[in-house]
C-alpha atoms as a PDB file:
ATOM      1  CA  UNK A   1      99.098 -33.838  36.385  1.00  0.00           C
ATOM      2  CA  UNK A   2      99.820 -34.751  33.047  1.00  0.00           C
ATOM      3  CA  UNK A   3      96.509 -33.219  31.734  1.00  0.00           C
ATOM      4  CA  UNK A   4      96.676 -29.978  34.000  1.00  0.00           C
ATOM      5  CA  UNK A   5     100.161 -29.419  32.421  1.00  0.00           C
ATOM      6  CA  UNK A   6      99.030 -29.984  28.353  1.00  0.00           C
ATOM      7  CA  UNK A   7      95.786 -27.832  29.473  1.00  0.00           C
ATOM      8  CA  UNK A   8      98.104 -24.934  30.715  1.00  0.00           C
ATOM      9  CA  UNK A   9     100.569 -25.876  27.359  1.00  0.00           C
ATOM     10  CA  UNK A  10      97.615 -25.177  24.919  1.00  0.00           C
ATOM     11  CA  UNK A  11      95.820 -22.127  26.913  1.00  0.00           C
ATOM     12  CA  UNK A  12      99.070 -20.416  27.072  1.00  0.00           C
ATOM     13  CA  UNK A  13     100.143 -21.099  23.356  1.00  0.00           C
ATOM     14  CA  UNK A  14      98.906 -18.972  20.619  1.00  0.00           C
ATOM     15  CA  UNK A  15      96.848 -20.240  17.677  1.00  0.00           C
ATOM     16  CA  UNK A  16      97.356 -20.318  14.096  1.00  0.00           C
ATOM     17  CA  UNK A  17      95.383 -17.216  13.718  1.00  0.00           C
ATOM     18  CA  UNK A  18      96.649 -15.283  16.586  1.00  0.00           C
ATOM     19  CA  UNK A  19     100.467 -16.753  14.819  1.00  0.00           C
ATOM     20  CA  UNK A  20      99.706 -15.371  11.667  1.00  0.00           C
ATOM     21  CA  UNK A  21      97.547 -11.613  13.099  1.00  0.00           C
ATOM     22  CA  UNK A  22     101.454 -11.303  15.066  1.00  0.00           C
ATOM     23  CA  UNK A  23     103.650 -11.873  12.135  1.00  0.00           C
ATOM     24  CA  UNK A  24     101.576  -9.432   9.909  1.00  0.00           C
ATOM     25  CA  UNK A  25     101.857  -7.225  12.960  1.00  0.00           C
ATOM     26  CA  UNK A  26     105.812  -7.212  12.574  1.00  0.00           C
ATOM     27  CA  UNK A  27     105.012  -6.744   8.998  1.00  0.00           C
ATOM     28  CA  UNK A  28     103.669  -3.656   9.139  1.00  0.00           C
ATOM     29  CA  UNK A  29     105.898  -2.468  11.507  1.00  0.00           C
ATOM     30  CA  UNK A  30     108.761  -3.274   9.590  1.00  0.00           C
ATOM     31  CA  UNK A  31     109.079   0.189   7.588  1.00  0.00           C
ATOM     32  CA  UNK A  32     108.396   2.485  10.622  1.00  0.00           C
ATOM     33  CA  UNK A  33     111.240   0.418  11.991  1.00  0.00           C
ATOM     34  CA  UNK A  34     113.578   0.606   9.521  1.00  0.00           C
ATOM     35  CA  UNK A  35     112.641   4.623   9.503  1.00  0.00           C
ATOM     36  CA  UNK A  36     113.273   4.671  12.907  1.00  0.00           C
ATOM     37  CA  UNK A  37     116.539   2.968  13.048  1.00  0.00           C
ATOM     38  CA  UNK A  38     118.132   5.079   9.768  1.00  0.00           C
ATOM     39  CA  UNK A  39     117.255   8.640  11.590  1.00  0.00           C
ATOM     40  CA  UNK A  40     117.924   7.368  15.342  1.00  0.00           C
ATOM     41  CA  UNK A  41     120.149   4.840  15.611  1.00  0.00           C
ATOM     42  CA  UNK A  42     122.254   5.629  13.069  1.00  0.00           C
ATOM     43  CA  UNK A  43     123.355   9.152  13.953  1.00  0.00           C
ATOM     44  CA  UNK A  44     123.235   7.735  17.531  1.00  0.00           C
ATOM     45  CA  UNK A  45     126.136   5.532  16.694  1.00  0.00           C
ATOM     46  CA  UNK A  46     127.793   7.767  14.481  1.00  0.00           C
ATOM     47  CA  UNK A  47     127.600  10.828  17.349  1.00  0.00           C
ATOM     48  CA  UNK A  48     129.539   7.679  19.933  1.00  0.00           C
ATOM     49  CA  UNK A  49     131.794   7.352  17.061  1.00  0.00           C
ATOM     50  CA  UNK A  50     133.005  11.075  16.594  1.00  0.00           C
ATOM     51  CA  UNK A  51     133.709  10.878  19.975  1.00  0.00           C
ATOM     52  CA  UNK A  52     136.657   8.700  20.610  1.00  0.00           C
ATOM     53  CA  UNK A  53     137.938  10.460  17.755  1.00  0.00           C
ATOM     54  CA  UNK A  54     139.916  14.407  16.802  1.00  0.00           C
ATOM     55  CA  UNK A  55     137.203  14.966  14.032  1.00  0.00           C
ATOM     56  CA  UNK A  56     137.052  18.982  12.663  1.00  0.00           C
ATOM     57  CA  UNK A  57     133.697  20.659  11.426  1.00  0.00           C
ATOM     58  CA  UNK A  58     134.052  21.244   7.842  1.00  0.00           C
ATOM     59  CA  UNK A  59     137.691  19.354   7.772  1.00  0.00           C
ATOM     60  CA  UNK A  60     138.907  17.868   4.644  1.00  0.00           C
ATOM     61  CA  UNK A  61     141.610  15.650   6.644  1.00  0.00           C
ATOM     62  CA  UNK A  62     139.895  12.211   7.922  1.00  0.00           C
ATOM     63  CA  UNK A  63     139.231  11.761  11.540  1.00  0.00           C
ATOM     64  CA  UNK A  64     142.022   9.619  13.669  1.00  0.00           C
ATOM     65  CA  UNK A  65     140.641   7.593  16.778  1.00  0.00           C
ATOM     66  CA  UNK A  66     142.213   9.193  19.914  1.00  0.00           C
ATOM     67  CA  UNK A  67     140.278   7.262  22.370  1.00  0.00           C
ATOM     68  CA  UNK A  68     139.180   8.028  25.534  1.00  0.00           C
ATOM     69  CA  UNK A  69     141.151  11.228  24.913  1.00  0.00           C
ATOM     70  CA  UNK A  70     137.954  13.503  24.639  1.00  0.00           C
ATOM     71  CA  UNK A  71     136.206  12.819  27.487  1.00  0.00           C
ATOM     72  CA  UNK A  72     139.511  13.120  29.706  1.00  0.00           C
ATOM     73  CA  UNK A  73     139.791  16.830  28.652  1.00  0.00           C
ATOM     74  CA  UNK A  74     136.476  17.388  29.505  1.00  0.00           C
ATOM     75  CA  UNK A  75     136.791  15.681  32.840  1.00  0.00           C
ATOM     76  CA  UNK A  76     139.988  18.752  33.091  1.00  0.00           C
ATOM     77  CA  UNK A  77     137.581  21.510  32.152  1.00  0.00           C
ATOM     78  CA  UNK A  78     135.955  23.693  34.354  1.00  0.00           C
ATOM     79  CA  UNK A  79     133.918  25.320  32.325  1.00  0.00           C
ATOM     80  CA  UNK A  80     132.055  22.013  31.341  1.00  0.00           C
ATOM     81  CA  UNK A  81     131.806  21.075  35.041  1.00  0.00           C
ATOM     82  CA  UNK A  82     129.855  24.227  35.216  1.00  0.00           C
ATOM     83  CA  UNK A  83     127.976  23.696  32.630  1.00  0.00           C
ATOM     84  CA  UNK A  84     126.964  20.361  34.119  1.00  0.00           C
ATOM     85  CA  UNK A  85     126.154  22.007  37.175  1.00  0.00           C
ATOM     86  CA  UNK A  86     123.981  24.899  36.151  1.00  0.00           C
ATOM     87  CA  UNK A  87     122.309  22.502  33.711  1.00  0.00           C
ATOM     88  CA  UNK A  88     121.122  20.329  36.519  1.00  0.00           C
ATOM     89  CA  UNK A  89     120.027  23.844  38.947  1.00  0.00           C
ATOM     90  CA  UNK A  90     118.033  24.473  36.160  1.00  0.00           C
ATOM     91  CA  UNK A  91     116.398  21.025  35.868  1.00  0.00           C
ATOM     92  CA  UNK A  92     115.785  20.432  39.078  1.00  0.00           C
ATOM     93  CA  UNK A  93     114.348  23.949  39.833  1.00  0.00           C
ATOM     94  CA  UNK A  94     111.960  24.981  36.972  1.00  0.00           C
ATOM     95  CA  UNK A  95     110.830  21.365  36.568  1.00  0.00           C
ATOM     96  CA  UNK A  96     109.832  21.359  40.351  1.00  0.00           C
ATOM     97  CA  UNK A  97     108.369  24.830  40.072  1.00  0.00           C
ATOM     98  CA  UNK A  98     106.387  23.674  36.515  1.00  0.00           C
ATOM     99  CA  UNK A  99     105.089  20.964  38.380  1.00  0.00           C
ATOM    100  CA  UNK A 100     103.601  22.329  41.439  1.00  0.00           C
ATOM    101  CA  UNK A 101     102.391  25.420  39.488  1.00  0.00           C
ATOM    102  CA  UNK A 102     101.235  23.348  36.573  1.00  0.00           C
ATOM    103  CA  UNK A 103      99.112  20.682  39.082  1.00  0.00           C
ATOM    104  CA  UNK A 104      97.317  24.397  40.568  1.00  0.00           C
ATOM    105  CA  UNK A 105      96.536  25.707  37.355  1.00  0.00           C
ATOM    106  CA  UNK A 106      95.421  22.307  36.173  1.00  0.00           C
ATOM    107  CA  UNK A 107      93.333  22.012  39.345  1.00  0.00           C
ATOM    108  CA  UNK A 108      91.729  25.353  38.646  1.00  0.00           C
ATOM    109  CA  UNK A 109      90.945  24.843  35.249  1.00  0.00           C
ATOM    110  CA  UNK A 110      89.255  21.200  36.062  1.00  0.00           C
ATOM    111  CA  UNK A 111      87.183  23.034  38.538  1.00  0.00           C
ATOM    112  CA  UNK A 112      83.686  23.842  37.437  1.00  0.00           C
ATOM    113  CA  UNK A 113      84.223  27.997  36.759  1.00  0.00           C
ATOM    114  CA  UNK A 114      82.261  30.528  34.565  1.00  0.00           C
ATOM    115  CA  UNK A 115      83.903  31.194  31.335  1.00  0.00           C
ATOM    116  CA  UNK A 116      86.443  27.714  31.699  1.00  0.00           C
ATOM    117  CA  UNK A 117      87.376  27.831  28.226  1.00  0.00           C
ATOM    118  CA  UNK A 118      88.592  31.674  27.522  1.00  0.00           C
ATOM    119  CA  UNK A 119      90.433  30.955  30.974  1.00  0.00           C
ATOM    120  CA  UNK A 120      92.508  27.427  29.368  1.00  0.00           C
ATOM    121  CA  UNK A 121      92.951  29.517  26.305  1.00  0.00           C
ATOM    122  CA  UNK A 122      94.135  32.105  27.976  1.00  0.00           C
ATOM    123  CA  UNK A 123      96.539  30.106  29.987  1.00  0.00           C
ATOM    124  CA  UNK A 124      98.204  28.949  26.812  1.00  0.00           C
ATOM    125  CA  UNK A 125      99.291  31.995  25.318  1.00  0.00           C
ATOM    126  CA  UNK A 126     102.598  31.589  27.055  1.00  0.00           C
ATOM    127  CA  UNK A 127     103.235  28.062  25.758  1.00  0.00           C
ATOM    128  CA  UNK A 128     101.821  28.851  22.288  1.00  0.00           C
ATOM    129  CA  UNK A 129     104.396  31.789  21.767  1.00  0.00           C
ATOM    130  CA  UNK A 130     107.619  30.413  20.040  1.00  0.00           C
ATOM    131  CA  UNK A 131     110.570  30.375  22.873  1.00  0.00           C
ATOM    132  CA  UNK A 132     112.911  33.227  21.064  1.00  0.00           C
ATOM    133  CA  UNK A 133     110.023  35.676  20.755  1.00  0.00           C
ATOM    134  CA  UNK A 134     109.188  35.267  24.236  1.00  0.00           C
ATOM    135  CA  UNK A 135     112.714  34.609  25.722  1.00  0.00           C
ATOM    136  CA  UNK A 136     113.638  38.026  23.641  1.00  0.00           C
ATOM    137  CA  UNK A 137     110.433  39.986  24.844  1.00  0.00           C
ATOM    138  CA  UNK A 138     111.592  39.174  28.360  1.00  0.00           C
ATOM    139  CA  UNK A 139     114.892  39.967  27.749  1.00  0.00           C
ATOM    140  CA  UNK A 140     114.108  43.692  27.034  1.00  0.00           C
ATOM    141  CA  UNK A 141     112.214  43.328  30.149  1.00  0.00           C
ATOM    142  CA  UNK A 142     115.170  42.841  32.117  1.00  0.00           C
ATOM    143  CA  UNK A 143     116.847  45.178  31.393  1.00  0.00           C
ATOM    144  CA  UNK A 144     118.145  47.831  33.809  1.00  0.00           C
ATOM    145  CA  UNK A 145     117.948  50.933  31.861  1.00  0.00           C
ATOM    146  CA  UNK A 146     114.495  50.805  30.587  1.00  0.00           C
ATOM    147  CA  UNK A 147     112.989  47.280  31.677  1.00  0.00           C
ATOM    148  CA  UNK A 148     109.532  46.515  33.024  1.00  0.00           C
ATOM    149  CA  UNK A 149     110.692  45.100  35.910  1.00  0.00           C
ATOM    150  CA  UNK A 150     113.081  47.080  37.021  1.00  0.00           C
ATOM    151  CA  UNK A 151     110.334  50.254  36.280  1.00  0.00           C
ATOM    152  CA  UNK A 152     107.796  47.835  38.551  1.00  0.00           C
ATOM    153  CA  UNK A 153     110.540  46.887  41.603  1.00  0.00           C
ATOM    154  CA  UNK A 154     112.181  50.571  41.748  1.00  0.00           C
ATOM    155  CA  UNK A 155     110.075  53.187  40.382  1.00  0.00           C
ATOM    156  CA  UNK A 156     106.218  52.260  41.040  1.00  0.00           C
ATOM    157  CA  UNK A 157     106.309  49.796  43.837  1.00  0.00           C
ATOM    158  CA  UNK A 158     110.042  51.165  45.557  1.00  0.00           C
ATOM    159  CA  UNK A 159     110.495  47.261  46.627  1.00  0.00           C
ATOM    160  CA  UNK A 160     113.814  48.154  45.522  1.00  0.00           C
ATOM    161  CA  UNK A 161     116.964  51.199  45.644  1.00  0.00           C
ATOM    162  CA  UNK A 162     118.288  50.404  42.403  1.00  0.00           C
ATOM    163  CA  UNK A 163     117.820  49.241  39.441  1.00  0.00           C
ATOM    164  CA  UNK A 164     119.621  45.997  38.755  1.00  0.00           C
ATOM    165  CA  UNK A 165     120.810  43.927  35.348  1.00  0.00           C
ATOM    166  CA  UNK A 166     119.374  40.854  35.782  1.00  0.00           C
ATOM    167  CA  UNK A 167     121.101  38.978  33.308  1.00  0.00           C
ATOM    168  CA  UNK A 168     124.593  40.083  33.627  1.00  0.00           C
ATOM    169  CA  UNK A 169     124.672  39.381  37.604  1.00  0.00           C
ATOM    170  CA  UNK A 170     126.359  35.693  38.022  1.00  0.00           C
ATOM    171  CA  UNK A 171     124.279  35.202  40.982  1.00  0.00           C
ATOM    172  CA  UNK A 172     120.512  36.078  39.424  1.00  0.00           C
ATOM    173  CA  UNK A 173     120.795  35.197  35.751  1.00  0.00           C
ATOM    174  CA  UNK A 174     120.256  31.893  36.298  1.00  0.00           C
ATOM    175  CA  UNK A 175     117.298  32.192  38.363  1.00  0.00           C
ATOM    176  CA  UNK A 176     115.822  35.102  35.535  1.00  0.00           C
ATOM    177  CA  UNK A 177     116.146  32.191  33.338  1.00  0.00           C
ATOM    178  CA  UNK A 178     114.069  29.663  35.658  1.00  0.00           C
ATOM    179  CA  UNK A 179     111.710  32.388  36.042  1.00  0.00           C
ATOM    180  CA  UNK A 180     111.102  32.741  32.486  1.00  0.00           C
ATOM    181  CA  UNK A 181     110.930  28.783  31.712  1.00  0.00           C
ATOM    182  CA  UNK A 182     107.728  28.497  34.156  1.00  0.00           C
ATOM    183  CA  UNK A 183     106.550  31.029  32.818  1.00  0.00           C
ATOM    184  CA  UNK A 184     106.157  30.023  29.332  1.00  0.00           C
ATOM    185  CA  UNK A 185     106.310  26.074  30.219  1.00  0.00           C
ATOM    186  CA  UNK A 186     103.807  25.881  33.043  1.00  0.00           C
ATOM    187  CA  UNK A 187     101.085  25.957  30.822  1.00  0.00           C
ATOM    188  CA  UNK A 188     102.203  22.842  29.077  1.00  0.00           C
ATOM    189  CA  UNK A 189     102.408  20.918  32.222  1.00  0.00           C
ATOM    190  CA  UNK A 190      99.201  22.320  33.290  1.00  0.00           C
ATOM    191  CA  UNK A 191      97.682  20.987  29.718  1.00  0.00           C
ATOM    192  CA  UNK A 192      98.761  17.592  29.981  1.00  0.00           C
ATOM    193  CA  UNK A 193      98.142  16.725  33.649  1.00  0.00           C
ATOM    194  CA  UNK A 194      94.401  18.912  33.324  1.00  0.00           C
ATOM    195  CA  UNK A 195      93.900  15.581  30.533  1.00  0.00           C
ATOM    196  CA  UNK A 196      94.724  13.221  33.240  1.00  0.00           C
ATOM    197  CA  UNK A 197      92.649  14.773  36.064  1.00  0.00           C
ATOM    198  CA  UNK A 198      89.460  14.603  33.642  1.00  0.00           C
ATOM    199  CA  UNK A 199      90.175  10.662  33.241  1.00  0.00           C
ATOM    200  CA  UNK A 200      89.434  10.315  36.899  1.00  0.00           C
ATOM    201  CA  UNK A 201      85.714   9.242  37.596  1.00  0.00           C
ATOM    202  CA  UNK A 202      83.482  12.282  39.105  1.00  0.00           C
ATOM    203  CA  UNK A 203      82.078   9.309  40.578  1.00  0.00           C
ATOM    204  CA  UNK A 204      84.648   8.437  43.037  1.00  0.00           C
ATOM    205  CA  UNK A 205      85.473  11.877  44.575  1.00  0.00           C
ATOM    206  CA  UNK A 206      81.270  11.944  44.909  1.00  0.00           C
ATOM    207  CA  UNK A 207      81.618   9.483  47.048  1.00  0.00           C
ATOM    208  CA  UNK A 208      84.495   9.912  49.142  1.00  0.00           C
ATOM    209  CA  UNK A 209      82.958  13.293  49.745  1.00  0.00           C
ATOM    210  CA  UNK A 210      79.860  11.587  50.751  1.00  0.00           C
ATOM    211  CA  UNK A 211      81.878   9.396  53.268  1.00  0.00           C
ATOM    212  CA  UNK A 212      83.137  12.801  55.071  1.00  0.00           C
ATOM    213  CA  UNK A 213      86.373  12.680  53.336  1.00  0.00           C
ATOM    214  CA  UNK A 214      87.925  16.787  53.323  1.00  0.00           C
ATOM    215  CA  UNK A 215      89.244  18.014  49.459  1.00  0.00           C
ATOM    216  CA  UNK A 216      92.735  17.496  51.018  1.00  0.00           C
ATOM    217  CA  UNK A 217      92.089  13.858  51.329  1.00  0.00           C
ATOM    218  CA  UNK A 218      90.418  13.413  48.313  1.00  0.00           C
ATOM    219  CA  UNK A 219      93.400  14.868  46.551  1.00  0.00           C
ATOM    220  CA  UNK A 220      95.692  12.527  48.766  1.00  0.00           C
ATOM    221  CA  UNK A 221      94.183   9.486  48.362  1.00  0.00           C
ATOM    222  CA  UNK A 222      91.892   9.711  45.367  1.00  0.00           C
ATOM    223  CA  UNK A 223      93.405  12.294  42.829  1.00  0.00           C
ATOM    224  CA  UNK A 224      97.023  12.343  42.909  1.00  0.00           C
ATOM    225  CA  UNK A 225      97.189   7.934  42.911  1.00  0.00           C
ATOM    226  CA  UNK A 226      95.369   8.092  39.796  1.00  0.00           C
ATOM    227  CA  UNK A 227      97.215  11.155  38.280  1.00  0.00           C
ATOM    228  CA  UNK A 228     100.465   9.212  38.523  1.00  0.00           C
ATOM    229  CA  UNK A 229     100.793   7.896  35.036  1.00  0.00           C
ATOM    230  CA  UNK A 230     100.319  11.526  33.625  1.00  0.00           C
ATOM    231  CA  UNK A 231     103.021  12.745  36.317  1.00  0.00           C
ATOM    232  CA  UNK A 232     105.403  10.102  34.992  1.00  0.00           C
ATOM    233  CA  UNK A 233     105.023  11.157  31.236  1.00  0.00           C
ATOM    234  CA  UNK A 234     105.164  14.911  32.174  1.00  0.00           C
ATOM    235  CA  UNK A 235     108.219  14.509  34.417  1.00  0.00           C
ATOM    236  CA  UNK A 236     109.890  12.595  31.541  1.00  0.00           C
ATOM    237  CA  UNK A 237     109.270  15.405  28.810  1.00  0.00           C
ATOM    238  CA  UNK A 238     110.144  18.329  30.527  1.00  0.00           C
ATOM    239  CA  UNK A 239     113.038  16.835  31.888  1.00  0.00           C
ATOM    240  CA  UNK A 240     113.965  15.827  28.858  1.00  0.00           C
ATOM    241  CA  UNK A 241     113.425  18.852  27.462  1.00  0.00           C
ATOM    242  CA  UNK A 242     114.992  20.832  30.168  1.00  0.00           C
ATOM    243  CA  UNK A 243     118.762  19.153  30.092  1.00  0.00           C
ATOM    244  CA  UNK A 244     118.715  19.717  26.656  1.00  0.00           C
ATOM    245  CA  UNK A 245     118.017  23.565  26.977  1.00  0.00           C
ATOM    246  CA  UNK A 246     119.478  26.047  24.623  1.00  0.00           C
ATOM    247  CA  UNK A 247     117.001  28.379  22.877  1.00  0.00           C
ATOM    248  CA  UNK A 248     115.732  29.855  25.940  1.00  0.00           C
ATOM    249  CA  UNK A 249     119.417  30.644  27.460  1.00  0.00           C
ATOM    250  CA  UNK A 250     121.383  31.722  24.382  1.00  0.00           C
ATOM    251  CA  UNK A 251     118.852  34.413  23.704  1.00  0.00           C
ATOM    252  CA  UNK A 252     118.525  35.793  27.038  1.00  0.00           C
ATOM    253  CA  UNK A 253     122.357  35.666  28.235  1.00  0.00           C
ATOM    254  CA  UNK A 254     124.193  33.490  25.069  1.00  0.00           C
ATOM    255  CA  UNK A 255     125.454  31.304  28.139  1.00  0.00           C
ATOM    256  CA  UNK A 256     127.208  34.173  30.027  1.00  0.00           C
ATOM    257  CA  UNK A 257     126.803  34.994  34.257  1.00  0.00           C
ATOM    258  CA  UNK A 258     127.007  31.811  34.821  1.00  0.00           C
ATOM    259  CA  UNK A 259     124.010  30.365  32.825  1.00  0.00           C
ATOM    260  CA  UNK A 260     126.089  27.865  30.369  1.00  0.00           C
ATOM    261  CA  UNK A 261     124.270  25.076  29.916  1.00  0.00           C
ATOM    262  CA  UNK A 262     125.659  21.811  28.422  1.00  0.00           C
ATOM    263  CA  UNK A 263     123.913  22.540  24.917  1.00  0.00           C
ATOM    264  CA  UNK A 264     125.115  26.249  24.519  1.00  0.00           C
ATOM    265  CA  UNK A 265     128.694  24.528  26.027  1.00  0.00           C
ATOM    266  CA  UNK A 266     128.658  21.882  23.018  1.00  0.00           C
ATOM    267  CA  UNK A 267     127.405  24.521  20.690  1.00  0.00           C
ATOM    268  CA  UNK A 268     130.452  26.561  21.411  1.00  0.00           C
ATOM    269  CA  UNK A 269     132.863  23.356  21.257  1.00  0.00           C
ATOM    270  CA  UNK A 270     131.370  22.138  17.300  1.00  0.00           C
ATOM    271  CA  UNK A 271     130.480  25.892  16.134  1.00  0.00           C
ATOM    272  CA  UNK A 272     133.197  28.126  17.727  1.00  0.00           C
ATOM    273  CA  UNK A 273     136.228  25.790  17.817  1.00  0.00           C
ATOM    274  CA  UNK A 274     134.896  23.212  15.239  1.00  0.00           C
ATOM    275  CA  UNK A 275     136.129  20.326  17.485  1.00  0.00           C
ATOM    276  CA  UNK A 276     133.218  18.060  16.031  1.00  0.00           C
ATOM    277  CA  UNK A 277     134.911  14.770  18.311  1.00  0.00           C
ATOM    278  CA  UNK A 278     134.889  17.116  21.589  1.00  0.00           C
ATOM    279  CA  UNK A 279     131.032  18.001  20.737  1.00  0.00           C
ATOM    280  CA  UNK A 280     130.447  14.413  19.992  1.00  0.00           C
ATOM    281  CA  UNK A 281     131.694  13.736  23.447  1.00  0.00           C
ATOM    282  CA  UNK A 282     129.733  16.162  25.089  1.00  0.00           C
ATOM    283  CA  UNK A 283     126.421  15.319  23.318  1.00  0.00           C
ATOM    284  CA  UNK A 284     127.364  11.525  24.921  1.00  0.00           C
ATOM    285  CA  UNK A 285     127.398  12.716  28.264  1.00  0.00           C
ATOM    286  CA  UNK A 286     123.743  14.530  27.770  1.00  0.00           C
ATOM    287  CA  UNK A 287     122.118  11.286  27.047  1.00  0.00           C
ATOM    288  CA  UNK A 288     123.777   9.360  29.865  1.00  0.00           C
ATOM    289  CA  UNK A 289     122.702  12.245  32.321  1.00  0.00           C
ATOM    290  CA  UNK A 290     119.411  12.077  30.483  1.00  0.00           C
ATOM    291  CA  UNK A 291     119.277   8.088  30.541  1.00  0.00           C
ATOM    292  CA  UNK A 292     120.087   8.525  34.841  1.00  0.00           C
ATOM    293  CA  UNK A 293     116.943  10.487  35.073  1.00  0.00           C
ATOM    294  CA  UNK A 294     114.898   7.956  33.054  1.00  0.00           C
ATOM    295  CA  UNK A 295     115.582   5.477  35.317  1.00  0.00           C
ATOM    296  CA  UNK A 296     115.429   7.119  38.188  1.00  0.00           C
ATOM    297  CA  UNK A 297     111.957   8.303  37.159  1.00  0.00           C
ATOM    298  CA  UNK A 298     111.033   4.537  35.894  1.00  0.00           C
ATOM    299  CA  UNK A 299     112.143   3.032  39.104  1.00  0.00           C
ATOM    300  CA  UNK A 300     109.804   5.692  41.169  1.00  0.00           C
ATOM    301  CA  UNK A 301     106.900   4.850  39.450  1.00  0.00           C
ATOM    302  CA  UNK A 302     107.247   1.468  37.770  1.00  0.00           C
ATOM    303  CA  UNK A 303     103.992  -0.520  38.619  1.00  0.00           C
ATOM    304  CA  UNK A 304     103.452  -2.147  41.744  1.00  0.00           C
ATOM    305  CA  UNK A 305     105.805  -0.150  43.522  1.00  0.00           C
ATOM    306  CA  UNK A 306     102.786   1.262  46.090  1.00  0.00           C
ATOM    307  CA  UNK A 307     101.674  -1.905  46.564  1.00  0.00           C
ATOM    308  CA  UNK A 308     105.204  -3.133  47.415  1.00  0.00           C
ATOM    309  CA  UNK A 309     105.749  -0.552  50.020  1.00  0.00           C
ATOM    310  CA  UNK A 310     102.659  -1.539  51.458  1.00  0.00           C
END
């Protein structure tokens, strides 16, 4: 007993070498560290700060803590509670939408097809364009007056009586906005989960399809296990990147017709009204909404949890 224990001791201790290869480790990582912690965790702090205090933009008169006093009044507020919700819509839509269309287009583009690479080149466009140029190109085309689609839905195709203004009608801005985020981020998704798919072995779908297994199958049970890890990153970015929103919607509607997200909604509160504390507050409640969906997303695909359910 005695021996099996000191046997287990040494095999799980490290050696001198392995001692001295970890502390150089922490050596080097020392700087990116300390770069990381002066231009994240800093301002982090500092943005918790400004929030349980009446701070001004561009105020000469020093900030007085006030407490919990900020995030009360926006508890009162309607229009933040609306911004919270349409925020959310728009996560939970175009992120759904970006990830079924992405995992097609990524599926197509894997697939062996004449001409593959004008075809992923061509798919990127959309992506590659910066987000105002294409959010403003789309807003002329949604316009009622003189708008593509409008010209398409009412003029050449008569799908519809008359012409509507998408982005001033409360009930279809929103989705005009969706519609325009897959547009221009489906190719992204499509990018990153098309580098997952070609890390699968040929090999194995070779020979499930040699077994009799159908392409649905195969996708079931061979391609979509082993896509997971690229799922989880790609959920986590665009989600990420979707709750944050603010380019895309202040060009095409500058938060009107019920589109206000919680960015263009803090924008207004430390830009408008200069209340730098209220901002502070609402930039607080972003990353706790964004921290929920982190976990969320870690819990539903942390390792082993497949092999628990089984």
């Amino acid at each position: 007993m005695t021996k099996g224990s000191t046997a287990l001791r040494v095999s799980s201790g490290l050696s001198p070498l392995q001692r001295r290869q970890q502390r150089l480790g922490w050596l080097f990582l020392t700087p990116a560290l300390l770069i990381l912690a002066a231009l994240g965790f800093y301002p982090l702090l500092r943005t918790i700060w400004l929030s349980f205090t009446d701070a001004e933009l561009a105020s000469s008169v020093a900030p007085r803590m006030v407490g919990a006093a900020n995030y009360v009044r926006l508890m009162r507020d309607a229009e933040f509670h609306g911004a919270i919700q349409h925020t959310l819509a728009f996560t939970l839509i175009s992120v759904s939408l970006e990830m079924i269309c992405g995992f097609a287009v990524a599926m197509l583009l894997n697939a062996r097809l004449p001409w593959r690479g004008v075809l992923r080149a061509l798919v990127l466009v959309p992506w590659a364009l910066p987000t105002v140029v294409s959010a403003k190109v789309w807003n002329y085309m949604f316009v009622d007056t003189y708008g593509v689609i409008n010209d398409l839905l009412v003029t050449r195709l008569g799908l519809l009586s008359t012409k509507i203004a998408y982005l001033a009608e409360p009930g279809l801005a929103l989705g005009a906005v969706i519609a325009v985020d897959v547009w221009k981020t489906t190719p992204f998704v499509a990018l990153l989960l098309l580098g997952g798919l070609q890390l699968i072995p040929p090999q194995l779908n070779e020979a499930a399809a040699v077994d009799g297994a159908s392409p649905l199958r195969r996708m079931w049970h061979i391609t979509l296990p082993m896509l997971m890890p690229m799922v989880f990153v790609t959920l986590v970015f665009r989600t990420l990147d979707a709750l944050r929103v603010f380019d895309l919607i202040w060009v095409l509607t500058r938060g009107q017709s019920a589109t206000e997200s919680l960015a263009t909604y803090n924008y207004r509160q430390m830009v408008d009204f200069r209340l730098l504390g209220q901002g502070s507050a609402v930039s607080v409640v972003i990353l706790l909404i964004v921290a929920v969906f982190v976990i969320a997303y870690v819990a539903l695909f942390r390792p082993g949890r497949s092999a628990e359910g089984e």
